[in-house]
PDB file of N, CA and C in Angstrom:
ATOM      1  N   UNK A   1      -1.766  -3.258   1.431  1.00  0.00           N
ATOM      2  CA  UNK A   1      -0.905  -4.355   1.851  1.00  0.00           C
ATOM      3  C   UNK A   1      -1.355  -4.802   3.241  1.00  0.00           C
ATOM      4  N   UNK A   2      -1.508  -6.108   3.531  1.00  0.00           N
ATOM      5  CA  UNK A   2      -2.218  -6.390   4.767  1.00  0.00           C
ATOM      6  C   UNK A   2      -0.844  -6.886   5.873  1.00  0.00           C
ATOM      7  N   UNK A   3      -1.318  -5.698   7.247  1.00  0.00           N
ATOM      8  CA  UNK A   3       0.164  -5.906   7.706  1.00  0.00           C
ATOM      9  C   UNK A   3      -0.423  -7.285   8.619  1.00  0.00           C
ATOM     10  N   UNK A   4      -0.953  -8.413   8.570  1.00  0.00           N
ATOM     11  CA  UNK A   4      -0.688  -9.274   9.529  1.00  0.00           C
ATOM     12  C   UNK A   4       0.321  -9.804   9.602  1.00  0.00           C
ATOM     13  N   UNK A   5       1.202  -9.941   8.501  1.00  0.00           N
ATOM     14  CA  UNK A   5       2.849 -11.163   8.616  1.00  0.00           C
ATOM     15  C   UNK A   5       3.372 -10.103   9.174  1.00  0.00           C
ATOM     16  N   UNK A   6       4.398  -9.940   9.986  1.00  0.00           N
ATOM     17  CA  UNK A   6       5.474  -9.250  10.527  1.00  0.00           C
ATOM     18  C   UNK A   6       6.477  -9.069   9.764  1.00  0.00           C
ATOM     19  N   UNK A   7       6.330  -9.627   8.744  1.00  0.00           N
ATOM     20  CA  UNK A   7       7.678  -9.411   7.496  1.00  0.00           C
ATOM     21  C   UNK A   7       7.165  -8.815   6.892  1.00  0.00           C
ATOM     22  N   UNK A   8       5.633  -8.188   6.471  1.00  0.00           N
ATOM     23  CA  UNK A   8       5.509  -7.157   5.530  1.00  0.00           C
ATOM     24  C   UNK A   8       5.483  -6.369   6.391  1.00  0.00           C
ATOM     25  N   UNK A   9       5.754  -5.471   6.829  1.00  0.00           N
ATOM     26  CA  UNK A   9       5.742  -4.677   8.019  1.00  0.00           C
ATOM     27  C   UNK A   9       6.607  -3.521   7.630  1.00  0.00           C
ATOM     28  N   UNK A  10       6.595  -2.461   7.572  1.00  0.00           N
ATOM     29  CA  UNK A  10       8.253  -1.157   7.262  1.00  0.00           C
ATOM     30  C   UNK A  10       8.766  -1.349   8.695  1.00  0.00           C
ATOM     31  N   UNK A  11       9.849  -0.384   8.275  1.00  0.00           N
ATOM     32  CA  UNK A  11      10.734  -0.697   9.933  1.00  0.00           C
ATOM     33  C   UNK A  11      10.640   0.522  10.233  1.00  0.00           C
ATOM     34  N   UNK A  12      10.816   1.005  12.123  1.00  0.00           N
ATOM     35  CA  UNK A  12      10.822   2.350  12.246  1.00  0.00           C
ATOM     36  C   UNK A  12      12.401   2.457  12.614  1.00  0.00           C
ATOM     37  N   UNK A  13      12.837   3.985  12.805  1.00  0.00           N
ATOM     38  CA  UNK A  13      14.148   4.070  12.569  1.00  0.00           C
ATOM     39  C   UNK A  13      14.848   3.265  13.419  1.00  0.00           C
ATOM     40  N   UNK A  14      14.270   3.040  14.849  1.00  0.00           N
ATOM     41  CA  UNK A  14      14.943   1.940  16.083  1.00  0.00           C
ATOM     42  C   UNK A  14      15.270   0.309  15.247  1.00  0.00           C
ATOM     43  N   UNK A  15      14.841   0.351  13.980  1.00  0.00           N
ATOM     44  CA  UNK A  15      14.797  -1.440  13.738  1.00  0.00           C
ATOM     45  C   UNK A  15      13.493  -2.192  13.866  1.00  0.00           C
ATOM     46  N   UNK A  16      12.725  -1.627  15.080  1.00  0.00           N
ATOM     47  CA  UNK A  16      11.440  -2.316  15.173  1.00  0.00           C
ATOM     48  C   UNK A  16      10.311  -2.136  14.121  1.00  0.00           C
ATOM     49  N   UNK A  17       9.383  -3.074  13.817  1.00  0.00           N
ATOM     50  CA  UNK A  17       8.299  -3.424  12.602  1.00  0.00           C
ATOM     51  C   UNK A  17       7.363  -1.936  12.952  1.00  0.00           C
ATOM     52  N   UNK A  18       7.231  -1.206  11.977  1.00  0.00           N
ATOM     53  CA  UNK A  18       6.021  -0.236  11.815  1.00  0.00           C
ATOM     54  C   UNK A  18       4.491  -1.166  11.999  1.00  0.00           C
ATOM     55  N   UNK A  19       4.063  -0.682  12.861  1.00  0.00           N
ATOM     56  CA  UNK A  19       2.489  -1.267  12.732  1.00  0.00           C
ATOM     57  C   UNK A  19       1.539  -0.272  11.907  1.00  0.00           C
ATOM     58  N   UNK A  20       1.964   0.533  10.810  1.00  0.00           N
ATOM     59  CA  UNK A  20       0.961   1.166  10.573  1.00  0.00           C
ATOM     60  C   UNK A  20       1.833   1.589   8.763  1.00  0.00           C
ATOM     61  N   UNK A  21       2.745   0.871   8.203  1.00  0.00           N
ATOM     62  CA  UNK A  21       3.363   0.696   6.990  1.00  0.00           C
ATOM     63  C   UNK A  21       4.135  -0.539   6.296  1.00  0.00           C
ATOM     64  N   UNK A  22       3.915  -1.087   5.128  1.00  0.00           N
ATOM     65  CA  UNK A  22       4.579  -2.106   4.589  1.00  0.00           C
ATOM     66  C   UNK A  22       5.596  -2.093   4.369  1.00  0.00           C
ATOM     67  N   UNK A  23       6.544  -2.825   4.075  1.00  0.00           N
ATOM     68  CA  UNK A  23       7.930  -2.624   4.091  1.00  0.00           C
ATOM     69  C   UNK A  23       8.097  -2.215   2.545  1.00  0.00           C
ATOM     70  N   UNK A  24       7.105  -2.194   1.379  1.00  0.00           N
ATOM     71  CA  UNK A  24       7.818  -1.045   0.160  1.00  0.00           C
ATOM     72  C   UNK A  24       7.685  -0.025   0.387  1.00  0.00           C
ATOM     73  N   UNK A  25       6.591   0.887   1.241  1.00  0.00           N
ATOM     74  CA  UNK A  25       6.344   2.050   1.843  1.00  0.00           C
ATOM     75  C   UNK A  25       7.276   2.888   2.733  1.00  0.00           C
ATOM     76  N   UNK A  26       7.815   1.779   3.683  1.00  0.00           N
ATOM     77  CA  UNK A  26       8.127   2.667   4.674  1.00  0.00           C
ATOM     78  C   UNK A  26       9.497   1.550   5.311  1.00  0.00           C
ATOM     79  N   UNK A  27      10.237   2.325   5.715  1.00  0.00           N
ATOM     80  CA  UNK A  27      11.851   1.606   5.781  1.00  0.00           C
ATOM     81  C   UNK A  27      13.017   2.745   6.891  1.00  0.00           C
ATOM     82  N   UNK A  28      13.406   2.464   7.419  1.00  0.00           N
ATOM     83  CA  UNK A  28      14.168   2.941   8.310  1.00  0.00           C
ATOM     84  C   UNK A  28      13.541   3.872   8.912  1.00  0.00           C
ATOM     85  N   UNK A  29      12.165   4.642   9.077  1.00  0.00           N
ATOM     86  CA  UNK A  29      11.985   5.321   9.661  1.00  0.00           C
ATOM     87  C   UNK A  29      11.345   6.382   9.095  1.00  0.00           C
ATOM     88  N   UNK A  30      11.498   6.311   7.547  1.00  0.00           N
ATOM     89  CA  UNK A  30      10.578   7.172   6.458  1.00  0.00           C
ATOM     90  C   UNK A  30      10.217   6.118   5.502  1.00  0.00           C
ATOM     91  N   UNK A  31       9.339   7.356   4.378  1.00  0.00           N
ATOM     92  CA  UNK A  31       8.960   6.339   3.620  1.00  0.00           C
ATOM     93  C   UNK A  31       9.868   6.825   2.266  1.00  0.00           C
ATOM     94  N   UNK A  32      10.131   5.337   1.921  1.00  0.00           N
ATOM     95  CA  UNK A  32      10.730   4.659   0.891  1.00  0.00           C
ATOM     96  C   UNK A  32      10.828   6.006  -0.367  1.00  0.00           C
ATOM     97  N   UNK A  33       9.292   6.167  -1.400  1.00  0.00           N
ATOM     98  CA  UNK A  33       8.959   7.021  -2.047  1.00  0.00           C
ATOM     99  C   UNK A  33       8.667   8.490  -1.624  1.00  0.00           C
ATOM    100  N   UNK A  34       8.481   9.609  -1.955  1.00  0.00           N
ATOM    101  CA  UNK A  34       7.352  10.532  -1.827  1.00  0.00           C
ATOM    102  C   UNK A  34       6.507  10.330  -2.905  1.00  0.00           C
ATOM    103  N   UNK A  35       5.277  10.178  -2.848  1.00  0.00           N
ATOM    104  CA  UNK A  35       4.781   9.904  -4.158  1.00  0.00           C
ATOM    105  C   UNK A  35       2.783  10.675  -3.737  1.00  0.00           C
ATOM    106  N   UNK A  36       2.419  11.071  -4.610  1.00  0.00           N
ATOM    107  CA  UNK A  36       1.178  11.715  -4.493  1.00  0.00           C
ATOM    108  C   UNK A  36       0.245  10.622  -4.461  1.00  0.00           C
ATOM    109  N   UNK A  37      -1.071  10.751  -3.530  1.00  0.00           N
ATOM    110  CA  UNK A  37      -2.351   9.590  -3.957  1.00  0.00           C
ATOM    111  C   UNK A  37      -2.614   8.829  -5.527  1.00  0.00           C
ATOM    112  N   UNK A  38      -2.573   9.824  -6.221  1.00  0.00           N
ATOM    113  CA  UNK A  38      -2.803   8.952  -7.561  1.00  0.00           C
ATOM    114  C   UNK A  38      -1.519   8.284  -8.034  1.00  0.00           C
ATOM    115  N   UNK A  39      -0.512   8.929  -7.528  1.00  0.00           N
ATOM    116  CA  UNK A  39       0.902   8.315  -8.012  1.00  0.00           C
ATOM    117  C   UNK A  39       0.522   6.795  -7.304  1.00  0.00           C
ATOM    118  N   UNK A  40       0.202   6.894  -5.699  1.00  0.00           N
ATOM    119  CA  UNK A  40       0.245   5.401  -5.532  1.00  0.00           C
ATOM    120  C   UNK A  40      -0.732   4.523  -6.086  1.00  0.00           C
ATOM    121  N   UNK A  41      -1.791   5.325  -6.630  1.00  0.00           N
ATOM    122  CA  UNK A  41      -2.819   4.487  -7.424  1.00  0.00           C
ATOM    123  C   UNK A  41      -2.497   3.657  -8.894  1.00  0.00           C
ATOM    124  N   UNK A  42      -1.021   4.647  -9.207  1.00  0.00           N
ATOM    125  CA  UNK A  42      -1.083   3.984 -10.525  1.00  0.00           C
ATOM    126  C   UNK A  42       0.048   3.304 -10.426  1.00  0.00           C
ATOM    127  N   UNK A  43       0.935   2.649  -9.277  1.00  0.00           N
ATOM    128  CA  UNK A  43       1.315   2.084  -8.599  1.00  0.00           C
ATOM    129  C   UNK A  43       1.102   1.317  -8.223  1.00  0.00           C
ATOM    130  N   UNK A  44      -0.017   0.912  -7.700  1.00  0.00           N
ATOM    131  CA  UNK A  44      -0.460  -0.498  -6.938  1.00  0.00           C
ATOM    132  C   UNK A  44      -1.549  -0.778  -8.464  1.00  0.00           C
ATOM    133  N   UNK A  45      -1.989  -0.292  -9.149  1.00  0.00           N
ATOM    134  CA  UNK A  45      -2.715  -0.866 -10.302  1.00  0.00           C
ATOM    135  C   UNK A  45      -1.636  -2.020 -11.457  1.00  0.00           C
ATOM    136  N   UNK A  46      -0.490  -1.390 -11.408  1.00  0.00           N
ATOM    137  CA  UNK A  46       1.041  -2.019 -12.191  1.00  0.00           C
ATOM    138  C   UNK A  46       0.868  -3.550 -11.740  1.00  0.00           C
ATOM    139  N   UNK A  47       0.544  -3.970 -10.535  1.00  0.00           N
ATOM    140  CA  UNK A  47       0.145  -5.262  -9.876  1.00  0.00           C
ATOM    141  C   UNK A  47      -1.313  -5.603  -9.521  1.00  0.00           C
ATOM    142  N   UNK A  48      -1.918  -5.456 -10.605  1.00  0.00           N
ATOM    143  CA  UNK A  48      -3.817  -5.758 -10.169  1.00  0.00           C
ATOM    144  C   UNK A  48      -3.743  -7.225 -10.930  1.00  0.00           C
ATOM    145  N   UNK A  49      -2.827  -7.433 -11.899  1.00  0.00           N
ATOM    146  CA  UNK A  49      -3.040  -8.915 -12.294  1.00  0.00           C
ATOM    147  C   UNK A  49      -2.851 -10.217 -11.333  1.00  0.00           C
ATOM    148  N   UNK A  50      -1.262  -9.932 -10.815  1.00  0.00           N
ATOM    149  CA  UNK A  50      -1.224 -10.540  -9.712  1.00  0.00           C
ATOM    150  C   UNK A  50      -2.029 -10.802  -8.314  1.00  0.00           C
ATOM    151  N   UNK A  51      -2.763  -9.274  -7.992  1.00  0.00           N
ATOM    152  CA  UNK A  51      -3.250  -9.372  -7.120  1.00  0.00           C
ATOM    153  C   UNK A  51      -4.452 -10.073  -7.245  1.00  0.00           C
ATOM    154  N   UNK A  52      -5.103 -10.129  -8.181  1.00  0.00           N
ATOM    155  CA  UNK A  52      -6.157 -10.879  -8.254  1.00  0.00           C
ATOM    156  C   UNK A  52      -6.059 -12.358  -8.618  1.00  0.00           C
ATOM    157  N   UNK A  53      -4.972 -12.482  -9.022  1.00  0.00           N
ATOM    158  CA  UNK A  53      -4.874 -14.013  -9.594  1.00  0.00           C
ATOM    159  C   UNK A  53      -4.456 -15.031  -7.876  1.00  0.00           C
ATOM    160  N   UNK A  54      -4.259 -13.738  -7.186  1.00  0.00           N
ATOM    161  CA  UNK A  54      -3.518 -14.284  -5.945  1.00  0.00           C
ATOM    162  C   UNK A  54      -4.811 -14.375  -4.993  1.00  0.00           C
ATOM    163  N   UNK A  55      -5.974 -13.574  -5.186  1.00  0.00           N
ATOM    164  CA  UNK A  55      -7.062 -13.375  -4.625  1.00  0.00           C
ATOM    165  C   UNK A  55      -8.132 -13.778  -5.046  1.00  0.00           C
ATOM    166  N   UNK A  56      -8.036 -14.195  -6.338  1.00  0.00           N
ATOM    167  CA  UNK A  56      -9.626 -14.744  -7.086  1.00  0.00           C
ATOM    168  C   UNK A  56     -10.389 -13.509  -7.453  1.00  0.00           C
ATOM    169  N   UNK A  57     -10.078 -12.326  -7.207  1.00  0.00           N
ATOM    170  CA  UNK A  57     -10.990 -11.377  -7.191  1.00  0.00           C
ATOM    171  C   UNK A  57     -10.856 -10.594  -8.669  1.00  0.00           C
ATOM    172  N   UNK A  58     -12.223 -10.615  -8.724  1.00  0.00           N
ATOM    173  CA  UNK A  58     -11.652 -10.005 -10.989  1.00  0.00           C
ATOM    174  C   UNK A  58     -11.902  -8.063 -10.825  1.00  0.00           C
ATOM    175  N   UNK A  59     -11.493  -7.948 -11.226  1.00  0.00           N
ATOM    176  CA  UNK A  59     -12.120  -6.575 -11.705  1.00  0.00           C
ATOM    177  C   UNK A  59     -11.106  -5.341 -12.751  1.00  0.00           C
ATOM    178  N   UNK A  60     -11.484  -4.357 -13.184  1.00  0.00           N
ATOM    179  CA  UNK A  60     -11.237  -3.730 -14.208  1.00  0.00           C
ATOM    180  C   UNK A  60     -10.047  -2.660 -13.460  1.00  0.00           C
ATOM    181  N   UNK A  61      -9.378  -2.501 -14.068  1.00  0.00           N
ATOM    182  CA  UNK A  61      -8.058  -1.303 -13.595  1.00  0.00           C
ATOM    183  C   UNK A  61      -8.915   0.162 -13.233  1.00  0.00           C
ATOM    184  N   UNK A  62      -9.818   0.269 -14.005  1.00  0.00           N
ATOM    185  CA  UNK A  62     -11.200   1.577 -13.301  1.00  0.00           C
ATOM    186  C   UNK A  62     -11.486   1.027 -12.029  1.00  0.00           C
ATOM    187  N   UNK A  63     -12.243  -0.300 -12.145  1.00  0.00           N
ATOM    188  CA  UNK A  63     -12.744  -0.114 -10.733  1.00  0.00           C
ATOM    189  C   UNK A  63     -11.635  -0.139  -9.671  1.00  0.00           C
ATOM    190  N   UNK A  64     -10.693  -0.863  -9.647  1.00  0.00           N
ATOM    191  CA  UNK A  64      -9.288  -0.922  -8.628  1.00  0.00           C
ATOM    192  C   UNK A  64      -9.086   0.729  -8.478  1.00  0.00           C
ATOM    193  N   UNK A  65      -8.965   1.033  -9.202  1.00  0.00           N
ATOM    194  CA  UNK A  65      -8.744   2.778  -9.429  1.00  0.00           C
ATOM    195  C   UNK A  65      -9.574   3.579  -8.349  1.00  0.00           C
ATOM    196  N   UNK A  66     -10.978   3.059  -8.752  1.00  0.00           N
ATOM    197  CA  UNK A  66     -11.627   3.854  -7.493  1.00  0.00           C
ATOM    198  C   UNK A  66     -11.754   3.292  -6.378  1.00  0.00           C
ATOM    199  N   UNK A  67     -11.795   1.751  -6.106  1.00  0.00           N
ATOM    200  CA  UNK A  67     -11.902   1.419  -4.749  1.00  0.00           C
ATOM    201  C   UNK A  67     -10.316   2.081  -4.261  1.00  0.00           C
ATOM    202  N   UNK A  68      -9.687   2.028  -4.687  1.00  0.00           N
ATOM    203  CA  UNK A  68      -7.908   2.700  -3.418  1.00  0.00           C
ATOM    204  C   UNK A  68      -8.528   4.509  -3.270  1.00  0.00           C
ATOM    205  N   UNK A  69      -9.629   5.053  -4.395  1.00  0.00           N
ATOM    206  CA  UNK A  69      -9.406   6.391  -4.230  1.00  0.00           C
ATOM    207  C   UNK A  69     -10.910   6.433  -2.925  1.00  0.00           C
ATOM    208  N   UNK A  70     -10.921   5.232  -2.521  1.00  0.00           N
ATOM    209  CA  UNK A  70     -11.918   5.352  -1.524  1.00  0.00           C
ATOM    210  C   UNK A  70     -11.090   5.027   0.092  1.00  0.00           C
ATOM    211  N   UNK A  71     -10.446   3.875  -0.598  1.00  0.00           N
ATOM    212  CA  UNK A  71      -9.619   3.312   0.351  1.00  0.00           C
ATOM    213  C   UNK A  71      -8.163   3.961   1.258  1.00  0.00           C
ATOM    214  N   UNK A  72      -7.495   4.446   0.063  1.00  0.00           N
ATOM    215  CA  UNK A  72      -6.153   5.174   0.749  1.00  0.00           C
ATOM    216  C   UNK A  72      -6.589   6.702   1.413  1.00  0.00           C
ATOM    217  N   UNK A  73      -7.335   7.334   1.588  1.00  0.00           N
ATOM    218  CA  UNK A  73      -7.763   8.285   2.227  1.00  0.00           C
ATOM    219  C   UNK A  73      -7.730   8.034   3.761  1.00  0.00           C
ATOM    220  N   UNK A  74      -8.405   6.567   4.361  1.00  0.00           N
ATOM    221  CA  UNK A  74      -8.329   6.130   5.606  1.00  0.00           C
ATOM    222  C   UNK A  74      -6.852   5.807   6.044  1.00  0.00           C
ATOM    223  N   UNK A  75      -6.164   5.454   5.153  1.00  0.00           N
ATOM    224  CA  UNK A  75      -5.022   5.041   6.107  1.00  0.00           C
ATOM    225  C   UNK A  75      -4.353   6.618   6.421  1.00  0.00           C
ATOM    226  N   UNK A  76      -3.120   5.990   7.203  1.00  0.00           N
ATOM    227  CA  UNK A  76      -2.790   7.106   8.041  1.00  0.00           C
ATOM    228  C   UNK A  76      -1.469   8.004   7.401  1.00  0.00           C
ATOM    229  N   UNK A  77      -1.158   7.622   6.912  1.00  0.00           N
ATOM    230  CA  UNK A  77      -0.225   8.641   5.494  1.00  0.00           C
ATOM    231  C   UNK A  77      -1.253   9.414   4.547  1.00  0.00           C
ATOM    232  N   UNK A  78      -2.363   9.087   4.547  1.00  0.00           N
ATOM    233  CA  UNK A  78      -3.198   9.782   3.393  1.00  0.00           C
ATOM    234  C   UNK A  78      -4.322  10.842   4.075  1.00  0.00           C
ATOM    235  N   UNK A  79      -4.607  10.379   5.158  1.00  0.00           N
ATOM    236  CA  UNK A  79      -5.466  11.082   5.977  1.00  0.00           C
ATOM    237  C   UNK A  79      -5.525  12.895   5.694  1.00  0.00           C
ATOM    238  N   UNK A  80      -6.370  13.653   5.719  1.00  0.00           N
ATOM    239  CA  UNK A  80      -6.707  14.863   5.653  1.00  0.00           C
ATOM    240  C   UNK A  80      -6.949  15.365   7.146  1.00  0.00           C
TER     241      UNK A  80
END
């Protein structure tokens, strides 16, 4: 989720915008779900139609699959 709008943003528990979670993720100060890496993979795949129809960008529910299992590792909830 790309946090540039300030409305996708989670909130931290003060009210103020998380700079580092979207607002389905993360909300008063935790996050929303507990959910495992692949849980969010098969999660954000539920919306690959949209996302691409919204992006122009084509590709197969495999490949989406592995670009997030490349991708969600860097962010900072997934980090090792």
């Amino acid at each position: 989720m790309p946090l540039e709008n300030n409305e996708m943003k989670g909130t931290n528990s003060d009210g103020s915008r998380s700079g580092d979670y979207c607002l389905y993720c993360f909300a008063n100060g935790a996050f929303t779900k507990e959910m495992t890496m692949e849980e969010m993979i098969s999660l954000n795949i539920q919306y690959l139609d949209e996302w691409m129809e919204s992006t122009g960008v084509k590709m197969t529910e495999e490949e989406a699959a592995e670009q997030l299992r490349q991708f969600l590792p860097t962010l900072k909830r997934w980090r090792c």
